[in-house]
N, C-alpha and C. Protein backbone atom coordinates (compact mmCIF):
# COMPACT_ATOMS: atom_id res chain seq x y z
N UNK A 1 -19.75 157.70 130.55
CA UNK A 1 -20.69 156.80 131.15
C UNK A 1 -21.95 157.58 131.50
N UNK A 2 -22.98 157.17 131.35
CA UNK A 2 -24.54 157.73 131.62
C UNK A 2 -24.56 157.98 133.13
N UNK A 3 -25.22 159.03 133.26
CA UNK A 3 -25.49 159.15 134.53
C UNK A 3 -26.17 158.22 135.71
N UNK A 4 -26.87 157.49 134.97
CA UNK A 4 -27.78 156.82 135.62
C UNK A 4 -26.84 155.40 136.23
N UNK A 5 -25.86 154.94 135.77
CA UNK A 5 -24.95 154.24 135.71
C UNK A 5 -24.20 154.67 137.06
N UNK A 6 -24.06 155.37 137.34
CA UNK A 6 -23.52 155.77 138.21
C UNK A 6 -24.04 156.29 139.75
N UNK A 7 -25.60 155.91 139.39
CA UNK A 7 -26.00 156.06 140.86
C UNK A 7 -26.02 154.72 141.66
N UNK A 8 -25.63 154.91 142.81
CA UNK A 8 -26.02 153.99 144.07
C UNK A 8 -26.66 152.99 143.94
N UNK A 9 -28.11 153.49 143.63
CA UNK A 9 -29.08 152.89 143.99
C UNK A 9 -29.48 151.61 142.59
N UNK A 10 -28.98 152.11 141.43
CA UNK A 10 -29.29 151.21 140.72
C UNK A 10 -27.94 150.09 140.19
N UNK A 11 -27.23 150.41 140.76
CA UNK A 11 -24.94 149.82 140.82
C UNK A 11 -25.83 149.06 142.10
N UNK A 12 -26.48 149.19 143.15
CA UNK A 12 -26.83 147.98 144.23
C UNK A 12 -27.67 146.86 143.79
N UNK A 13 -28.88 147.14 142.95
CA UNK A 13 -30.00 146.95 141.91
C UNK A 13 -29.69 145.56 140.98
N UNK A 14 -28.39 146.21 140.44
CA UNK A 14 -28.17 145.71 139.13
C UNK A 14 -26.73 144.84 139.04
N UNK A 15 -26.36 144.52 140.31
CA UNK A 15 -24.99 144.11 140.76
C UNK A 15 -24.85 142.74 139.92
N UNK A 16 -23.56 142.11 139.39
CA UNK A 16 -23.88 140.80 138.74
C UNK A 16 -23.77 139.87 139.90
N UNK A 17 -24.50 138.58 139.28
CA UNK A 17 -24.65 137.60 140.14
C UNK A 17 -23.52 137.05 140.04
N UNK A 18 -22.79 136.33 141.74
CA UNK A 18 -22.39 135.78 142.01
C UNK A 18 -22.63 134.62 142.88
N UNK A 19 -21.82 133.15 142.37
CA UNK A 19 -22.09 131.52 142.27
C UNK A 19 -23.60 130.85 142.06
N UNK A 20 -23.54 129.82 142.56
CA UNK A 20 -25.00 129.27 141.84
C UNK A 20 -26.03 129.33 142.71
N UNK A 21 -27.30 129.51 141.86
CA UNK A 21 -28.38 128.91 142.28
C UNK A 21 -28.36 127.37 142.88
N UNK A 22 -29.17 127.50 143.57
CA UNK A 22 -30.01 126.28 144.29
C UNK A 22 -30.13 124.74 143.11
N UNK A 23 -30.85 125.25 142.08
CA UNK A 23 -31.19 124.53 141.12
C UNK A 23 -29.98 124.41 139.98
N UNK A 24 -29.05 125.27 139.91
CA UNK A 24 -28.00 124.60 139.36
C UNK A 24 -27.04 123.85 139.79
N UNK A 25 -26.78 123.84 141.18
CA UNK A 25 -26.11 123.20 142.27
C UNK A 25 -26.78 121.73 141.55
N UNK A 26 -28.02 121.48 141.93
CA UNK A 26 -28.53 120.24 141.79
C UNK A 26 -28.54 119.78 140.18
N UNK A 27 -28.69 120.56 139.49
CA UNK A 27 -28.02 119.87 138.40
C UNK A 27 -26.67 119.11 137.89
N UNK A 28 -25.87 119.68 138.59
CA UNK A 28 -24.59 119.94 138.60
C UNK A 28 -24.22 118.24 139.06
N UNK A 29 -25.09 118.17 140.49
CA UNK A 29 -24.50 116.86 141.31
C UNK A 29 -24.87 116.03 140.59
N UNK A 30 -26.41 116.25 139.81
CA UNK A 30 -26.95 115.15 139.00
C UNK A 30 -26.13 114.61 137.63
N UNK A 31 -25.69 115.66 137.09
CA UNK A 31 -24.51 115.45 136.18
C UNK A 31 -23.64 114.73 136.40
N UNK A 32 -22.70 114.75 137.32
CA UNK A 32 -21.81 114.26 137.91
C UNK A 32 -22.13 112.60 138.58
N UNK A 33 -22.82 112.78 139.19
CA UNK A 33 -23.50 111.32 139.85
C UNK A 33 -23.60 110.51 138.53
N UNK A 34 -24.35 111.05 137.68
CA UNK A 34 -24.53 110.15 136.59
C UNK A 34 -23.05 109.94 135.45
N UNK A 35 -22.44 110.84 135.65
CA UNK A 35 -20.95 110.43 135.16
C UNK A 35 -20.12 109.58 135.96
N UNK A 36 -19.80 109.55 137.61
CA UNK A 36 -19.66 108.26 137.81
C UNK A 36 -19.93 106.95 138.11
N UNK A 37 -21.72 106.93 137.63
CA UNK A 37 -22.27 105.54 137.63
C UNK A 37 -21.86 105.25 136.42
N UNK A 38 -21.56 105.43 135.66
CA UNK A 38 -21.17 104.94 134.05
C UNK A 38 -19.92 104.80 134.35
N UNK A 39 -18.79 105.69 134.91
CA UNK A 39 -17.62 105.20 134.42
C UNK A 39 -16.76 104.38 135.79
N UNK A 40 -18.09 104.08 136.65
CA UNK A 40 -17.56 103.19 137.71
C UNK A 40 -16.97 101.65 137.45
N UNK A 41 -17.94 101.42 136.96
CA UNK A 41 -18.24 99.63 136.55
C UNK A 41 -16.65 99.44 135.75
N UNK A 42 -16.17 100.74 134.57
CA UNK A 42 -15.27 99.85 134.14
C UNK A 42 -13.61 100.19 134.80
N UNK A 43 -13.76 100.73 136.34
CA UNK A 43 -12.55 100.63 136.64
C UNK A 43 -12.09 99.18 137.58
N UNK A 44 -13.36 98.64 137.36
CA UNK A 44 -13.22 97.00 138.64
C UNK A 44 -12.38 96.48 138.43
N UNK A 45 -12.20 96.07 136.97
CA UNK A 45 -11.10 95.33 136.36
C UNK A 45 -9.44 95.88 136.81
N UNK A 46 -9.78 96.87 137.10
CA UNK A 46 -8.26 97.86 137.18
C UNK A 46 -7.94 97.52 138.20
N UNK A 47 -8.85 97.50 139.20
CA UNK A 47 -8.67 97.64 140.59
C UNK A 47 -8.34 96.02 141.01
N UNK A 48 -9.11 95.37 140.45
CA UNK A 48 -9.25 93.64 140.52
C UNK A 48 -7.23 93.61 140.32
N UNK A 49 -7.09 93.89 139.17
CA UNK A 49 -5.33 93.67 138.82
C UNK A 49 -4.33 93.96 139.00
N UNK A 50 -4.78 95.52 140.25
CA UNK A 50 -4.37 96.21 141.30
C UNK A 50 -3.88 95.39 142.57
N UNK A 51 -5.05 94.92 142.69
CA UNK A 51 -4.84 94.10 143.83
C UNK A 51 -4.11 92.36 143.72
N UNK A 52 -4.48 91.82 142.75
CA UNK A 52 -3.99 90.96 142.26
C UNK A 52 -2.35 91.10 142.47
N UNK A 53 -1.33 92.08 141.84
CA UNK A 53 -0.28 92.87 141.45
C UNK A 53 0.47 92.85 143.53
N UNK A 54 -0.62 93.47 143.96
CA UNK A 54 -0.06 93.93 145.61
C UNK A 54 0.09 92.71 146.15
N UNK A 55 -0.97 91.44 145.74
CA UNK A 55 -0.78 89.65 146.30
C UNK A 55 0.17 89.07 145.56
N UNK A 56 0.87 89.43 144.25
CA UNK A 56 2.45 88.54 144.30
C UNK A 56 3.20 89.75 144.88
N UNK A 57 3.38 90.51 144.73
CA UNK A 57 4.50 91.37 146.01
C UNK A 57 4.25 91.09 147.14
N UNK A 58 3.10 90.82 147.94
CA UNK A 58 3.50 90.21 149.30
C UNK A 58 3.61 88.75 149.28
N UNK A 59 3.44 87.99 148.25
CA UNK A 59 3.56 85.96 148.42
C UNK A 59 5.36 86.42 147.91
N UNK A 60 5.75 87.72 146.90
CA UNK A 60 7.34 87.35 147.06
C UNK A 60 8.02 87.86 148.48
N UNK A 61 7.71 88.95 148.80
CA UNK A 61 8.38 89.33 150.12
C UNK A 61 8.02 88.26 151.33
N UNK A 62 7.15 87.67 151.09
CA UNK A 62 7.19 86.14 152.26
C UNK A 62 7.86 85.35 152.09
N UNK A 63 8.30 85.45 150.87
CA UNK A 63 8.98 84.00 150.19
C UNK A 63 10.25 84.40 150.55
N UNK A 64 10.81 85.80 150.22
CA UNK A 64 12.17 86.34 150.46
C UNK A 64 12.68 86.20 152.11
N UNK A 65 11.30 87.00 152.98
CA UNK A 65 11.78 86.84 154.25
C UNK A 65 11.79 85.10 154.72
N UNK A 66 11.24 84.59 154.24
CA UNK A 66 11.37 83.20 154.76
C UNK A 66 12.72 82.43 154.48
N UNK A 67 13.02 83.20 153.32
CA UNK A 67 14.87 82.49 152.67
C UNK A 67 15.86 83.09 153.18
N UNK A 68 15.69 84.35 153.94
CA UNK A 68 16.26 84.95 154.65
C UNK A 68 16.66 84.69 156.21
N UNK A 69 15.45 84.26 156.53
CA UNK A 69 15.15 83.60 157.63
C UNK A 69 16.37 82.29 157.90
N UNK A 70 16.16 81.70 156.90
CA UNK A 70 16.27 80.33 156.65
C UNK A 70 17.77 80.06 157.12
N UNK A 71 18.17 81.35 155.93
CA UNK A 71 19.88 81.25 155.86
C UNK A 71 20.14 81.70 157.31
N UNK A 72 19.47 82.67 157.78
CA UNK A 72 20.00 83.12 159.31
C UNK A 72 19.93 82.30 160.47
N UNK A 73 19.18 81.40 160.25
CA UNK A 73 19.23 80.41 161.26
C UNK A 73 19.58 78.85 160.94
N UNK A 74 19.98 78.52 159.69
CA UNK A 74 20.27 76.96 159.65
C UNK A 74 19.66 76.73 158.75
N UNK A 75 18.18 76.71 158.36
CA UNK A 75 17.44 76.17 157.97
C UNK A 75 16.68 76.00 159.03
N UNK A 76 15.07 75.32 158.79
CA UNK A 76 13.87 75.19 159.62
C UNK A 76 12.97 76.16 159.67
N UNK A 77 12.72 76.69 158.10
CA UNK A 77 11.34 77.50 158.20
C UNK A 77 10.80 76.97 156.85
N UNK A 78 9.15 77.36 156.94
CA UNK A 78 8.32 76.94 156.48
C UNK A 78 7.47 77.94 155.95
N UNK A 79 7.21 78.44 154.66
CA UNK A 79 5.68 78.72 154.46
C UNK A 79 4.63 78.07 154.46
N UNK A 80 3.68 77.96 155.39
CA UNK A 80 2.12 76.92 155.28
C UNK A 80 1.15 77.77 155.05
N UNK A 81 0.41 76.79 153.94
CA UNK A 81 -1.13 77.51 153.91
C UNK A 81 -1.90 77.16 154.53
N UNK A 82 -2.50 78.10 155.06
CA UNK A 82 -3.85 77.61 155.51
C UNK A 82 -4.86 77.19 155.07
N UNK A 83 -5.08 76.12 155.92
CA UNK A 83 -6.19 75.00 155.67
C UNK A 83 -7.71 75.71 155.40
N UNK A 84 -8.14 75.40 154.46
CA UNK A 84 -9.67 76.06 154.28
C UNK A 84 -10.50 75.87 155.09
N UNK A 85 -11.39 76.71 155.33
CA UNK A 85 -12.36 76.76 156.09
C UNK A 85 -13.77 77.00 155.23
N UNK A 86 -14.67 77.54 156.44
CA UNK A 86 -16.32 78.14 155.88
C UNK A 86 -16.04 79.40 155.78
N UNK A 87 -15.11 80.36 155.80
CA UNK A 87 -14.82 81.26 155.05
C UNK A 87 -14.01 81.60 153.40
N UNK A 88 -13.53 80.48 153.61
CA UNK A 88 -12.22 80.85 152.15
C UNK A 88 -12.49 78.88 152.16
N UNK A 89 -13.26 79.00 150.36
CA UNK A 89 -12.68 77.28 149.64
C UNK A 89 -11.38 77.69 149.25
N UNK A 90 -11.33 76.37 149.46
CA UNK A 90 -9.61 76.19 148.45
C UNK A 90 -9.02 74.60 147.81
N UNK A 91 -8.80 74.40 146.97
CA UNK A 91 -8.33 72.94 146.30
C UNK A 91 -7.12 72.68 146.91
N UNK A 92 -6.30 71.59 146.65
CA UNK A 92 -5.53 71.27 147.49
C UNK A 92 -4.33 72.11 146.90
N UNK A 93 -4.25 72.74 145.80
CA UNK A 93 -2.96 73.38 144.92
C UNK A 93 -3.22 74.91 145.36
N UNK A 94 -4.61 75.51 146.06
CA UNK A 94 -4.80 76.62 145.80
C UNK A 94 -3.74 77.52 147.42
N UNK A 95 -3.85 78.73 147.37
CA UNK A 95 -3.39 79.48 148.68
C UNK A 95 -3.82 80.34 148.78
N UNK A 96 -5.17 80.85 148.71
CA UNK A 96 -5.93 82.36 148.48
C UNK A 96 -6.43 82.30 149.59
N UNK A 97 -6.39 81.08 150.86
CA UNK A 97 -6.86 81.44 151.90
C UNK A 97 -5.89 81.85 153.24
N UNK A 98 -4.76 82.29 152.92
CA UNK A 98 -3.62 82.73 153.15
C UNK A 98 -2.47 81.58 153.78
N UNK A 99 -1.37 81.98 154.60
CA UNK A 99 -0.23 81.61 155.16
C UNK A 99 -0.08 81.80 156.01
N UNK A 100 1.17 80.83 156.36
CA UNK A 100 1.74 81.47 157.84
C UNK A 100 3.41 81.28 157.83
N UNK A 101 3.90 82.26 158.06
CA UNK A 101 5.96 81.46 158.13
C UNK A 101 5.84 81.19 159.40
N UNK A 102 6.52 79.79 159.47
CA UNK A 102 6.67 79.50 160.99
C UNK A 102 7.66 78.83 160.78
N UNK A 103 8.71 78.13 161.96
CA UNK A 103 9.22 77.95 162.62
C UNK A 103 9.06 75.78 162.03
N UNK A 104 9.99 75.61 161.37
CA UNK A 104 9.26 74.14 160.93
C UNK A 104 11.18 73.09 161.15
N UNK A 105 11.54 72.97 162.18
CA UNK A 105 12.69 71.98 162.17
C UNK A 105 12.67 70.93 161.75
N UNK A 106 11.48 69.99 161.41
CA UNK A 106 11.54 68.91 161.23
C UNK A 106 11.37 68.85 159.73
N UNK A 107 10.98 70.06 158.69
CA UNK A 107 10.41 70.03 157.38
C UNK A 107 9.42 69.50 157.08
N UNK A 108 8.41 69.29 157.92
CA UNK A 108 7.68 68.55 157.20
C UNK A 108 6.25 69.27 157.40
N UNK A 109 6.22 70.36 157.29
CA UNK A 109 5.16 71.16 156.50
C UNK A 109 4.06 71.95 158.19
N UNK A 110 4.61 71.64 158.70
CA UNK A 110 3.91 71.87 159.87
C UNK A 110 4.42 72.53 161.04
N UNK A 111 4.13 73.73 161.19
CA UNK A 111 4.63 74.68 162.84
C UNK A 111 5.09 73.63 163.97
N UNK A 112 6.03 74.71 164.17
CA UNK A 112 6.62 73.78 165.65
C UNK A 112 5.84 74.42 166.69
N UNK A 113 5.39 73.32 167.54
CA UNK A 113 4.61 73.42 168.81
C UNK A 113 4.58 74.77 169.30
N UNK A 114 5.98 75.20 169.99
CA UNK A 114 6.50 76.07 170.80
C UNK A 114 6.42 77.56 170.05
N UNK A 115 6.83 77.38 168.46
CA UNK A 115 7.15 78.59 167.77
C UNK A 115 6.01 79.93 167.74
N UNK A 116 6.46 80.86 167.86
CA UNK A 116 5.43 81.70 167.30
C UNK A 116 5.62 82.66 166.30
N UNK A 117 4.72 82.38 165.04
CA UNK A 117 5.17 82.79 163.28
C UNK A 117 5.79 83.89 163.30
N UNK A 118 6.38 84.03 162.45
CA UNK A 118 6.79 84.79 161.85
C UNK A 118 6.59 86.22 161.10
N UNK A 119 5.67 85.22 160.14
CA UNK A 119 4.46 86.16 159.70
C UNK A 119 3.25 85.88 159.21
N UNK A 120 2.08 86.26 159.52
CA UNK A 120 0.56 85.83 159.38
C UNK A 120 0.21 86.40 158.10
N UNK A 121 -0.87 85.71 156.58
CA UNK A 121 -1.40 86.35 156.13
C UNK A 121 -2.44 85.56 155.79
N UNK A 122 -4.18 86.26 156.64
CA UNK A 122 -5.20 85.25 156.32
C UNK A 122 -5.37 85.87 154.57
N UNK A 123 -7.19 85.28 154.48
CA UNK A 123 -7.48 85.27 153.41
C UNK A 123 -7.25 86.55 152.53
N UNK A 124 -7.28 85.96 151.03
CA UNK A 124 -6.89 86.95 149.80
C UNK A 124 -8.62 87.03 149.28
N UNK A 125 -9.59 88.35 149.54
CA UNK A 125 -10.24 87.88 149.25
C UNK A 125 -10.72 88.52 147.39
N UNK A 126 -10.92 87.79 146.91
CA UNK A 126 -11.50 87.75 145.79
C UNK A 126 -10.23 87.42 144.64
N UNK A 127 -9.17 86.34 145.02
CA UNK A 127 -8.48 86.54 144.34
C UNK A 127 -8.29 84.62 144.71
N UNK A 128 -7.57 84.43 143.50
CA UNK A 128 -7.46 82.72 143.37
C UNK A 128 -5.46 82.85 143.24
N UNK A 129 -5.22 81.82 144.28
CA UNK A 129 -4.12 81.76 143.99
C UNK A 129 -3.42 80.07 143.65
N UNK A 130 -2.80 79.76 142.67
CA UNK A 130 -2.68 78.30 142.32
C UNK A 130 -1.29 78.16 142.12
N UNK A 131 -0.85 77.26 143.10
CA UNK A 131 0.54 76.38 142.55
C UNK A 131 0.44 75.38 141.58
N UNK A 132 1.66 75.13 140.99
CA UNK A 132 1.50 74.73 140.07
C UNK A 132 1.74 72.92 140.33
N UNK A 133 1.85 72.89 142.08
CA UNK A 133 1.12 71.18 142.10
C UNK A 133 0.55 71.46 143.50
N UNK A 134 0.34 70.07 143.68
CA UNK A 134 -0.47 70.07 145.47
C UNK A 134 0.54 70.21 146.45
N UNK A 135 0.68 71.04 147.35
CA UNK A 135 1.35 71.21 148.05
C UNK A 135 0.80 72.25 149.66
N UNK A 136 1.05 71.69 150.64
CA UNK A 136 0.36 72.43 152.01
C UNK A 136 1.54 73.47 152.47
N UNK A 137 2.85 73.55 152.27
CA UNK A 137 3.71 74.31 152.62
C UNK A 137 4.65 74.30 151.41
N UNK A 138 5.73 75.42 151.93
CA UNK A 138 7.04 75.52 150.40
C UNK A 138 8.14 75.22 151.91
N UNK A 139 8.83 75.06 151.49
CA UNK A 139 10.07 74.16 152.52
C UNK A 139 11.28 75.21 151.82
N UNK A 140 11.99 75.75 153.59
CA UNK A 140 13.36 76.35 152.78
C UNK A 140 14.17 75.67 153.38
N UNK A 141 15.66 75.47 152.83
CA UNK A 141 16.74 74.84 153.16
C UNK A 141 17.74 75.90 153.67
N UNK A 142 18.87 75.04 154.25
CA UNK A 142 19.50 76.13 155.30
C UNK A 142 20.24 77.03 154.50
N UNK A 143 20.41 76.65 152.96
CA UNK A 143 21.56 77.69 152.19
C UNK A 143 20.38 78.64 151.12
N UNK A 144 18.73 78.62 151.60
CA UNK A 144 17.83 79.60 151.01
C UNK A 144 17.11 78.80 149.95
N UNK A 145 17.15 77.77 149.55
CA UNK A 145 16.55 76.72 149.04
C UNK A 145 15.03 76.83 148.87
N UNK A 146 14.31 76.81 147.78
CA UNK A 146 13.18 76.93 147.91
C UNK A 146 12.31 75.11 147.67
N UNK A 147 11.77 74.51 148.13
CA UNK A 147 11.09 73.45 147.29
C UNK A 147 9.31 72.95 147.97
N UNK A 148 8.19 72.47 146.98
CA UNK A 148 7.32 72.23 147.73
C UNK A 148 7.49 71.38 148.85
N UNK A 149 6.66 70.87 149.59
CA UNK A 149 6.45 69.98 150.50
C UNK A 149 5.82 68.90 149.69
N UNK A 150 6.54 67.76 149.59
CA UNK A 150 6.45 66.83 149.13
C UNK A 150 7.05 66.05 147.32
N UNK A 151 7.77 67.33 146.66
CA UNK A 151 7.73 67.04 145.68
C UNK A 151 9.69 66.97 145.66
N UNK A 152 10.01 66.73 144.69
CA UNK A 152 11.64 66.63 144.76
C UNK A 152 11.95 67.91 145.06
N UNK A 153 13.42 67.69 145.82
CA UNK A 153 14.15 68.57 145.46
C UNK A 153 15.13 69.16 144.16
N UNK A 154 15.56 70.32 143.44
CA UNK A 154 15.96 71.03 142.48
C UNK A 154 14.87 70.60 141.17
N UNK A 155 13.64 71.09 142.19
CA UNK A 155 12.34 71.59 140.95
C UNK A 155 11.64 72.73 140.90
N UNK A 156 11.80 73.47 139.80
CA UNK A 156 11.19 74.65 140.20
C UNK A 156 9.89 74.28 139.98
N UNK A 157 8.98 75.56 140.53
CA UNK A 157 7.47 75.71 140.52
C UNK A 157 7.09 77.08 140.40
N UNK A 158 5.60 77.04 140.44
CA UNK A 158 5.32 78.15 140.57
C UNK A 158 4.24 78.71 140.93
N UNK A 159 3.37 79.86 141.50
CA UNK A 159 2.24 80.29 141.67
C UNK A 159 1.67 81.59 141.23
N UNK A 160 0.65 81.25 140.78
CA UNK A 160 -0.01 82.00 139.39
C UNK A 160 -0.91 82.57 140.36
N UNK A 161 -1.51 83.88 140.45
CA UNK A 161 -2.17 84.65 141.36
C UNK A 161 -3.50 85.41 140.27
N UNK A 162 -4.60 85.75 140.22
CA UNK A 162 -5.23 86.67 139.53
C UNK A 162 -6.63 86.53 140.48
N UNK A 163 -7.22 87.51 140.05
CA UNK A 163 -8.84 88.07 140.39
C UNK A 163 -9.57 86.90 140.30
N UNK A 164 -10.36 86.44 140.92
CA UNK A 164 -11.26 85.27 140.61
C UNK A 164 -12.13 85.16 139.86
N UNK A 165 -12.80 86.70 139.45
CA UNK A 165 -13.85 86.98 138.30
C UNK A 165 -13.09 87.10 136.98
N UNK A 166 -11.69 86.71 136.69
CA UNK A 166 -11.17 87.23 135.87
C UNK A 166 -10.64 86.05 135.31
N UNK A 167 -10.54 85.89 133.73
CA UNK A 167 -9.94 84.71 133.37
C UNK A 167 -8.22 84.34 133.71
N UNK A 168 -8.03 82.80 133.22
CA UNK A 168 -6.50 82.51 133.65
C UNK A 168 -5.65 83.85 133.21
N UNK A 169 -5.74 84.26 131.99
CA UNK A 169 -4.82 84.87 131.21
C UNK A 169 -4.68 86.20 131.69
N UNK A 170 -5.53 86.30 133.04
CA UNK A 170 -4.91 87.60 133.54
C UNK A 170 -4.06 87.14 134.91
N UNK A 171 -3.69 86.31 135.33
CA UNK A 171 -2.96 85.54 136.22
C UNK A 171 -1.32 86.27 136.23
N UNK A 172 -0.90 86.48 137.12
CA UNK A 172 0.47 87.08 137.31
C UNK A 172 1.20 86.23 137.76
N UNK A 173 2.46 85.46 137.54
CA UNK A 173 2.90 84.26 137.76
C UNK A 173 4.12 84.78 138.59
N UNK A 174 4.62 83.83 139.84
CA UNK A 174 5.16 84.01 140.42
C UNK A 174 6.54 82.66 139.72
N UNK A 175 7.26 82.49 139.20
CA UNK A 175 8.41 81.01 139.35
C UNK A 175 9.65 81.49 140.61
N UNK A 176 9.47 80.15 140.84
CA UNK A 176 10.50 79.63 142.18
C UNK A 176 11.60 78.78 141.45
N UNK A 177 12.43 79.10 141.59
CA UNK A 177 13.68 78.10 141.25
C UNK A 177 13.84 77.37 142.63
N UNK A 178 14.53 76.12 142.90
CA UNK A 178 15.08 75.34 143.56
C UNK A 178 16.17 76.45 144.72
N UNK A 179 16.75 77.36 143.77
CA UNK A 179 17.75 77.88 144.39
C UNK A 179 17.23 79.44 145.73
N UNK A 180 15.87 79.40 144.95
CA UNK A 180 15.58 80.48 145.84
C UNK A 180 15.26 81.82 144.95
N UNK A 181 15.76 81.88 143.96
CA UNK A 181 15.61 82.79 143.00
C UNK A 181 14.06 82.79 142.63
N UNK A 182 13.30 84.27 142.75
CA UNK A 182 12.05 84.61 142.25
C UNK A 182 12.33 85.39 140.91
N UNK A 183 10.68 85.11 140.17
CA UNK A 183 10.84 86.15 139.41
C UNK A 183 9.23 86.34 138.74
N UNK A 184 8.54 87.29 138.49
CA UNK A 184 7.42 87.57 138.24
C UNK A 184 7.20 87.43 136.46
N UNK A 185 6.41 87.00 136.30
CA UNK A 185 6.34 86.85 134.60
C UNK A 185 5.18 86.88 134.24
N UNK A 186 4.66 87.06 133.17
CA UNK A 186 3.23 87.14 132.46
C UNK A 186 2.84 86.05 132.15
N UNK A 187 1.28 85.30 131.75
CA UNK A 187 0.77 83.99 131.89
C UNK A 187 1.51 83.34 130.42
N UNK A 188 2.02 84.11 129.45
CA UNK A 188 2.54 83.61 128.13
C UNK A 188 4.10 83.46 128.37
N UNK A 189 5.12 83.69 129.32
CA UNK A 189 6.66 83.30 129.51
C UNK A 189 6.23 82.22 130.05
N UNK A 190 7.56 81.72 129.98
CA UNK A 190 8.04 80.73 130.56
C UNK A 190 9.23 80.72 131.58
N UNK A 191 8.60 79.98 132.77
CA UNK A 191 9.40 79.87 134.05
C UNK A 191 11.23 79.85 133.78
């Protein structure tokens, strides 16, 4: 090795650089920033069907604890939707503006005075949820029975859940048998 290599003064001089400049830092973020404005936009959809996915797992675990319910005490519970407001529209088939399990002895779609629910879930927001008729509550029977409010009994139904920006055919379908039996299916099976 050269002598000169080996002095002090120019090994302090000539040291290699270590991490970044100022100005590559800022390139760096600019790079990046601009990589996830581009690949933001197309994870919405993901996230939209994400969430969609987490609203029939909790409309089935309501549905379950409510049949559960049901059998443990006789019968006299109720899932009701809530009535729309100036926060959440809703058609008369829809439930995206959430529920309530309560306490319903008489069956007929409506909380008992005294009761206090069970379980609360307000609005779903950005997500459409549709039964498959008009109905304000699902009615359970004392042996776990599932049926709308108002329509016969031993009919199944069902409620189709998806993103609201998103067409039917991304809809995640919930079917109800009469008996209580759930089961999740894609918008092309059949109940």
């Amino acid at each position: 090795m050269p002598t000169f290599l080996k002095h002090p003064d120019w090994q302090k001089k000539h040291r290699p650089q270590l991490g970044l400049t100022l100005i590559e830092l800022i390139v760096c973020i600019a790079v990046v920033a601009v990589l996830v404005g581009i690949a933001l936009p197309s994870f919405t959809p993901l996230i939209e069907r994400w969430r969609a996915s987490q609203a029939t797992s909790d409309l089935e675990s309501a549905l379950m604890l409510a049949r559960n319910e049901s059998i443990r005490r006789g019968g006299g519970i109720s899932l009701i939707r809530n009535a729309p407001d100036e926060n959440c529209a809703a058609a008369d088939n829809e439930w995206q503006c959430g529920w309530v399990l309560s306490l319903d002895s008489d069956q007929d779609g409506t909380a008992d005075d005294e009761s206090t629910p069970l379980q609360i879930v307000n609005g779903l927001n950005n997500l459409t949820v549709t039964a498959s008729a008009d109905s304000s509550a699902i009615i359970m029977d004392r042996w776990g029975g599932m049926q709308l409010l108002g329509e016969a009994a031993g009919k199944s139904f069902n409620l189709a859940i998806r993103p609201t920006a998103q067409p039917e055919t991304q809809s995640q379908i919930l079917c109800i048998k009469p008996g209580g039996h759930l089961q999740k299916v894609k918008l092309s099976s059949n109940c």
